[in-house]
Protein backbone atom coordinates (compact mmCIF):
# COMPACT_ATOMS: atom_id res chain seq x y z
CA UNK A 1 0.00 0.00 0.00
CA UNK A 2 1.55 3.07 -1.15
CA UNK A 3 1.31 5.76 2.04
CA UNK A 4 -0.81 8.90 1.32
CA UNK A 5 1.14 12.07 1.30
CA UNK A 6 -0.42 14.19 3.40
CA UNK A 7 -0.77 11.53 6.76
CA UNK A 8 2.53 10.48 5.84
CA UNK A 9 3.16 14.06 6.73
CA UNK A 10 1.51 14.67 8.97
CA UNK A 11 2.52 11.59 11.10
CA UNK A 12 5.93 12.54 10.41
CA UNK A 13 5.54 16.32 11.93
CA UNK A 14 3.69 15.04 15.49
CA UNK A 15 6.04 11.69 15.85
CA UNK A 16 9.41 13.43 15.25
CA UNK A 17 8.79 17.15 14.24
CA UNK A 18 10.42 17.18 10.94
CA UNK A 19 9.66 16.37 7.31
CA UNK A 20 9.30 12.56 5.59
CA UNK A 21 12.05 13.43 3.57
CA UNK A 22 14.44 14.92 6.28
CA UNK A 23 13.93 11.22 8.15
CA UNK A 24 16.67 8.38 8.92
CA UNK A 25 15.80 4.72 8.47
CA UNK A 26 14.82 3.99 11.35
CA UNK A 27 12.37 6.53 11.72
CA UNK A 28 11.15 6.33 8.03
CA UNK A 29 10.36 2.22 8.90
CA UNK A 30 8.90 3.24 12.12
CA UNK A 31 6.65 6.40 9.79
CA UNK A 32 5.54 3.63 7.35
CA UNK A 33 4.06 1.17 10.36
CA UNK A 34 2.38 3.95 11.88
CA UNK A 35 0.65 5.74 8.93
CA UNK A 36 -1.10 1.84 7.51
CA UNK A 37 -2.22 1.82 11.21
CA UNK A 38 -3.49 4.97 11.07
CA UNK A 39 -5.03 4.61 7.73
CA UNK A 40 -6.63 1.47 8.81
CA UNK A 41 -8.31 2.92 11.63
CA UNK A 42 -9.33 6.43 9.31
CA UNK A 43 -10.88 4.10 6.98
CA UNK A 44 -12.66 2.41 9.58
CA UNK A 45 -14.26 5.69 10.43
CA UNK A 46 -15.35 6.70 7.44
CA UNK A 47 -16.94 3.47 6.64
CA UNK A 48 -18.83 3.49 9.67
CA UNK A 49 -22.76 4.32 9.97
CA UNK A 50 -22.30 7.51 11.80
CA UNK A 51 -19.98 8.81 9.57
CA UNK A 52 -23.24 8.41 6.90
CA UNK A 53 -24.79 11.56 7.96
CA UNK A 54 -22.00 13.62 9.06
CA UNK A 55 -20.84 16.64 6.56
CA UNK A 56 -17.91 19.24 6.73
CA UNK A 57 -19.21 22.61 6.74
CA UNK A 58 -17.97 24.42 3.99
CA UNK A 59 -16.87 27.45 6.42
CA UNK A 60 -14.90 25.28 8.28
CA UNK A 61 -12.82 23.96 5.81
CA UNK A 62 -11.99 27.19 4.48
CA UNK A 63 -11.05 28.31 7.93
CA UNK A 64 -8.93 24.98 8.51
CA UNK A 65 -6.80 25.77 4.64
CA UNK A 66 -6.33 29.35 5.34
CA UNK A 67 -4.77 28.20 8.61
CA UNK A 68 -2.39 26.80 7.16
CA UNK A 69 -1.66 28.56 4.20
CA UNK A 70 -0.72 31.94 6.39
CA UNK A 71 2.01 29.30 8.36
CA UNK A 72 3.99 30.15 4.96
CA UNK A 73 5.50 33.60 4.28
CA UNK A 74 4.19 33.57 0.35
CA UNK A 75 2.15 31.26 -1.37
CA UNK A 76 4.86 30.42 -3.63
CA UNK A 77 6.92 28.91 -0.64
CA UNK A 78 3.19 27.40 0.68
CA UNK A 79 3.27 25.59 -3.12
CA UNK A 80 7.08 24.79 -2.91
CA UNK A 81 6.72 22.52 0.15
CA UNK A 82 3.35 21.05 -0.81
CA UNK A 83 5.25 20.21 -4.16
CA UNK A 84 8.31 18.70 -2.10
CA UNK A 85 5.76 16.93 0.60
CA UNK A 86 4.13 15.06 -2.67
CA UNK A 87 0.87 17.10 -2.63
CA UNK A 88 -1.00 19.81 -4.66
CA UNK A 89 -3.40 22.46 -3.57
CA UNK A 90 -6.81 20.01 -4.56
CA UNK A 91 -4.85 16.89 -2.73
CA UNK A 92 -4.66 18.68 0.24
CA UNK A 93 -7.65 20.27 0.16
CA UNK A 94 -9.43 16.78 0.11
CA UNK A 95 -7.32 15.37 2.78
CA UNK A 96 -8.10 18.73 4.90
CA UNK A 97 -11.53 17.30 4.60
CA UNK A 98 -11.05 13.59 5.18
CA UNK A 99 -9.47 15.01 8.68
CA UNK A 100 -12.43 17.19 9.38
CA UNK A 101 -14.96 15.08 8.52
CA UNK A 102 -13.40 12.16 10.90
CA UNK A 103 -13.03 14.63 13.45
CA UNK A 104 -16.89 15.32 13.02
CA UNK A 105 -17.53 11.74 13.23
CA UNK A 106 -15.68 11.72 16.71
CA UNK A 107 -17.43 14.31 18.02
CA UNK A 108 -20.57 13.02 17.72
CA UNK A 109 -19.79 9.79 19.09
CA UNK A 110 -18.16 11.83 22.29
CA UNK A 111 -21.40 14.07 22.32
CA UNK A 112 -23.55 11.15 23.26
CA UNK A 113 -21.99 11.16 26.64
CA UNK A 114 -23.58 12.42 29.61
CA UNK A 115 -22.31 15.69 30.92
CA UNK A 116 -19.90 15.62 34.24
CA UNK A 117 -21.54 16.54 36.85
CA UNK A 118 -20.35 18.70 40.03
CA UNK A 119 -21.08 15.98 42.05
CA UNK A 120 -18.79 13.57 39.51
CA UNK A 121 -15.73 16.66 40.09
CA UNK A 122 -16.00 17.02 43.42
CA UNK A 123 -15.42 13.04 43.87
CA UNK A 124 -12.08 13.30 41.58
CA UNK A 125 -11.01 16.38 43.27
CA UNK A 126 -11.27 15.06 46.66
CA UNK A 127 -9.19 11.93 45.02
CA UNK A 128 -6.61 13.72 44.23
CA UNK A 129 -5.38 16.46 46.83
CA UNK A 130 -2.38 16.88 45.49
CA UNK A 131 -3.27 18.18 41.92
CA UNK A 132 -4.50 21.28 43.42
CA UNK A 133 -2.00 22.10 45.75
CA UNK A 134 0.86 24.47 44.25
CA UNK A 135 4.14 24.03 46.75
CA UNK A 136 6.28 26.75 48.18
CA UNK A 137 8.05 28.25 45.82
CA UNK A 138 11.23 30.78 46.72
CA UNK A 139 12.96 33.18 44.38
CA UNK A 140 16.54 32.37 45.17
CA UNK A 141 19.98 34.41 44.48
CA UNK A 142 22.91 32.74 44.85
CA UNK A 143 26.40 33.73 44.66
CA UNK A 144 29.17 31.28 44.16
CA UNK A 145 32.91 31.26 44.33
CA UNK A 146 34.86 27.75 42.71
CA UNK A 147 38.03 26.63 44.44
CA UNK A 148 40.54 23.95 43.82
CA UNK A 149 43.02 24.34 46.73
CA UNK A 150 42.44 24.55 50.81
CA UNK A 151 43.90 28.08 50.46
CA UNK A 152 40.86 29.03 47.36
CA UNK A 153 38.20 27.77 49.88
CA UNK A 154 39.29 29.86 52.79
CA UNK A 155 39.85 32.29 50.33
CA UNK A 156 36.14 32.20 49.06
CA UNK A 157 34.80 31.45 53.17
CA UNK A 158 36.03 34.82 53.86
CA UNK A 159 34.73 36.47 51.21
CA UNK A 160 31.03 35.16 51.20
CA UNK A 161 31.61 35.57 54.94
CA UNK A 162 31.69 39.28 54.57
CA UNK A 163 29.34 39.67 51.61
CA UNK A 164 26.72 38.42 54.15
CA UNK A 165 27.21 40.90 56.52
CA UNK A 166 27.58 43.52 54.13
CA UNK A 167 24.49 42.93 51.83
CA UNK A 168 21.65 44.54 53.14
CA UNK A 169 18.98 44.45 49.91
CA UNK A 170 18.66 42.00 46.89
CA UNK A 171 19.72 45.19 44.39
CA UNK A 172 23.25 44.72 46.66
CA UNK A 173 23.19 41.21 46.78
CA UNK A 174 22.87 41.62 42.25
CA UNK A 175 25.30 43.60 42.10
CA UNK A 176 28.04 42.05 44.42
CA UNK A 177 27.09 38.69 42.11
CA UNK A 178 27.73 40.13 39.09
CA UNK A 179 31.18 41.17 40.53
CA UNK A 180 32.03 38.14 42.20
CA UNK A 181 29.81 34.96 41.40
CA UNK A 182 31.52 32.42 39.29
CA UNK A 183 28.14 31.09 37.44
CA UNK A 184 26.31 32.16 34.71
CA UNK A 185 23.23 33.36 36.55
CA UNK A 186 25.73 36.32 38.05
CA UNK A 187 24.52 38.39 34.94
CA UNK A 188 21.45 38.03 36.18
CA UNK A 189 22.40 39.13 39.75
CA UNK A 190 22.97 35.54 40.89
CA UNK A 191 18.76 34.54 39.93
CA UNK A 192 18.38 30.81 40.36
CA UNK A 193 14.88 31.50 40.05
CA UNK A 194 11.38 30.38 41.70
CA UNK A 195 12.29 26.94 42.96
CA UNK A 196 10.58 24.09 44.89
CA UNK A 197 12.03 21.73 47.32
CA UNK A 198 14.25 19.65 45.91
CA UNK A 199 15.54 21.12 43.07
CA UNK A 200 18.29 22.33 44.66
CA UNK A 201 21.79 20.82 45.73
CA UNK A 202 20.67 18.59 48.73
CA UNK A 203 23.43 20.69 50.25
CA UNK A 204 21.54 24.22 49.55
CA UNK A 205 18.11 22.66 49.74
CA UNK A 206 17.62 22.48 53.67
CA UNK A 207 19.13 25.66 54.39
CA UNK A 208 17.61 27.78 51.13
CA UNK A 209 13.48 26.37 52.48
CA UNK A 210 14.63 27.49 56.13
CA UNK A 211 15.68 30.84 55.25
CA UNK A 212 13.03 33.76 56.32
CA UNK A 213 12.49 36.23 53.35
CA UNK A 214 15.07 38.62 53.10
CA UNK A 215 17.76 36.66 54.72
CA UNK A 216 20.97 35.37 53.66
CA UNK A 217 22.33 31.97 54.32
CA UNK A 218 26.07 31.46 55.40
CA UNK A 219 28.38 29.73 53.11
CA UNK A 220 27.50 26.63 51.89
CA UNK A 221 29.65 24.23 49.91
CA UNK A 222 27.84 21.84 47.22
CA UNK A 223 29.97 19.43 44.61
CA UNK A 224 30.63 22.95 42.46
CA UNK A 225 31.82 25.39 45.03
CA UNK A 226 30.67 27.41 47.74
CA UNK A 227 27.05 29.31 47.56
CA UNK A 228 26.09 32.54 49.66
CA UNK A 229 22.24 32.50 49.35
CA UNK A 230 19.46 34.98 49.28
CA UNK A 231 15.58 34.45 49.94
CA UNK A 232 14.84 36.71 48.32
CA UNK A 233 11.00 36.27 48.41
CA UNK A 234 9.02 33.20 49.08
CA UNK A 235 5.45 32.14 47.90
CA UNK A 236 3.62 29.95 50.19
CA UNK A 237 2.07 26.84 48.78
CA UNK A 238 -1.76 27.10 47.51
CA UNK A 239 -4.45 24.43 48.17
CA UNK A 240 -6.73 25.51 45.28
CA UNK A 241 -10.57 25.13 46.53
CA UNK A 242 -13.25 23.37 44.98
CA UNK A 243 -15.50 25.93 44.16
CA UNK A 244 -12.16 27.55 42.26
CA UNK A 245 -11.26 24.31 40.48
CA UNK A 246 -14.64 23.37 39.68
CA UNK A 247 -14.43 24.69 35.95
CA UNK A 248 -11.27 23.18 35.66
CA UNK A 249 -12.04 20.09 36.79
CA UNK A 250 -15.14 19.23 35.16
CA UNK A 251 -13.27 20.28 31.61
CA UNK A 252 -10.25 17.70 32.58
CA UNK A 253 -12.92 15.09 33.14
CA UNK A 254 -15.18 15.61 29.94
CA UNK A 255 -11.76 15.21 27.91
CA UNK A 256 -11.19 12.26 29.60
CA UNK A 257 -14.41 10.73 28.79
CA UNK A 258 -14.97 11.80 25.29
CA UNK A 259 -11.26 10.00 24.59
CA UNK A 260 -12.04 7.03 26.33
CA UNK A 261 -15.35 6.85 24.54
CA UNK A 262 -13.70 7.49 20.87
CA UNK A 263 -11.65 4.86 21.65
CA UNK A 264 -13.98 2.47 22.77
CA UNK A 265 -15.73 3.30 19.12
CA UNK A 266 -13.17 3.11 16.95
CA UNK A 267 -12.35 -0.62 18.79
CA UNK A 268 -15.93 -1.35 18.08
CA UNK A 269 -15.85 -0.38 13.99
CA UNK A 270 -12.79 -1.89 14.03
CA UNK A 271 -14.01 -5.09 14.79
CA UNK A 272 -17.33 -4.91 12.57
């Protein structure tokens, strides 16, 4: 079966994010098993008794070709890579509407479903605490001094040393890290940025999450070199409420169901 241009395509954009052409072998093989599956299952749809009375607005696919036409700087590079891709301007129109009109079938198989209810949110938000808790999150500075000799680490102790007594505000702590911090963040006056527990050094971690905001930690060596650290601010960790995750919720759980049902359909027209 010779693969169809367009899904071939297609395929290759969402499984690897380049071209056909611009594939290796092993990708290519791997493109080839994936777009007869995917055919197989396409022509499943179509053949099926709700796709029967199912049509593509012609708005829609208008909408859905000028889309992608304005992805292209000129039309004549929009015709160069259909050209190079296999395809012409009437192939991909059709195949524009082979997609829509088995995305329309697919809705209306997920539109039979019952609607989720507040009662069926609450339940999975009660479930599962801890997708609607945020954690602390600190905005840490750091400075930090490298050493590779007993005399470069005392060296660096009594520097930090007297950078934290000296540094009063984080516009001080910035600028004595652009002066003196050996990392790359020291042109950004020594950000780490808004971390969580854990995702620092195990050595900073403890120390960085004790910190009150505004204070600076004493030196602290980790497998790179010896930090000072600055809270700098600290955001306390958010249980979102139901009442605020509601709308959230109830959207996460109708997506759920309408792919579970699709697939549960396109097993059953499968096997027909």
């Amino acid at each position: 079966m010779t693969m169809q241009p367009y899904l071939q395509l297609k395929l290759a954009l969402e499984l690897f994010k380049k071209s056909p052409r611009s594939l290796n072998g092993t990708e290519s093989a791997r493109l080839e098993k994936v777009v007869r599956h995917q055919a197989k299952i396409e022509a499943a749809i179509l053949a099926s008794r709700e796709a029967a009375n199912v049509a593509v607005p012609p708005a829609t696919l208008s909408a859905r070709l000028s889309e992608i036409r304005k992805r292209y700087p000129t039309r004549s590079e929009f015709l160069d890579d259909m050209r190079h891709n296999g395809l012409s301007e009437q192939a991909l129109e059709a195949a524009i509407t082979r997609d829509l009109h088995i995305e329309a079938v697919l809705e209306r198989v997920a539109a039979q479903l019952p609607e989720v209810s507040d009662a069926d949110a609450e339940i999975y938000y009660r479930q599962h605490p801890k997708s609607f808790t945020r954690p602390e999150t600190r905005r840490i500075r750091h400075i930090l001094i490298t050493f590779d000799t007993p005399t470069q680490k005392q060296t660096a102790l009594t520097l930090l040393e007297r950078l934290r007594a000296e540094l009063k505000t984080p516009e001080d702590f910035a600028a004595a890290a652009l002066q003196h911090s050996q990392c790359p963040t020291a042109l950004d006056g020594g950000v780490i940025g808004a971390v969580k527990p854990g995702q620092l050094y195990p050595e900073l971690d403890p120390t960085a999450f004790a910190l009150a905001e505004g204070e600076r930690s004493p030196p602290l060596e980790s497998p790179i070199g010896l930090h000072l650290l600055l809270c700098e601010t600290i955001h306390p960790e958010i249980n979102l409420n139901f009442a605020d995750a509601k709308t959230r919720v109830i959207a996460y759980l109708t997506e759920q169901r309408r792919q579970g049902e699709q697939r549960r359909w396109i097993k059953g027209v499968l096997g027909r």
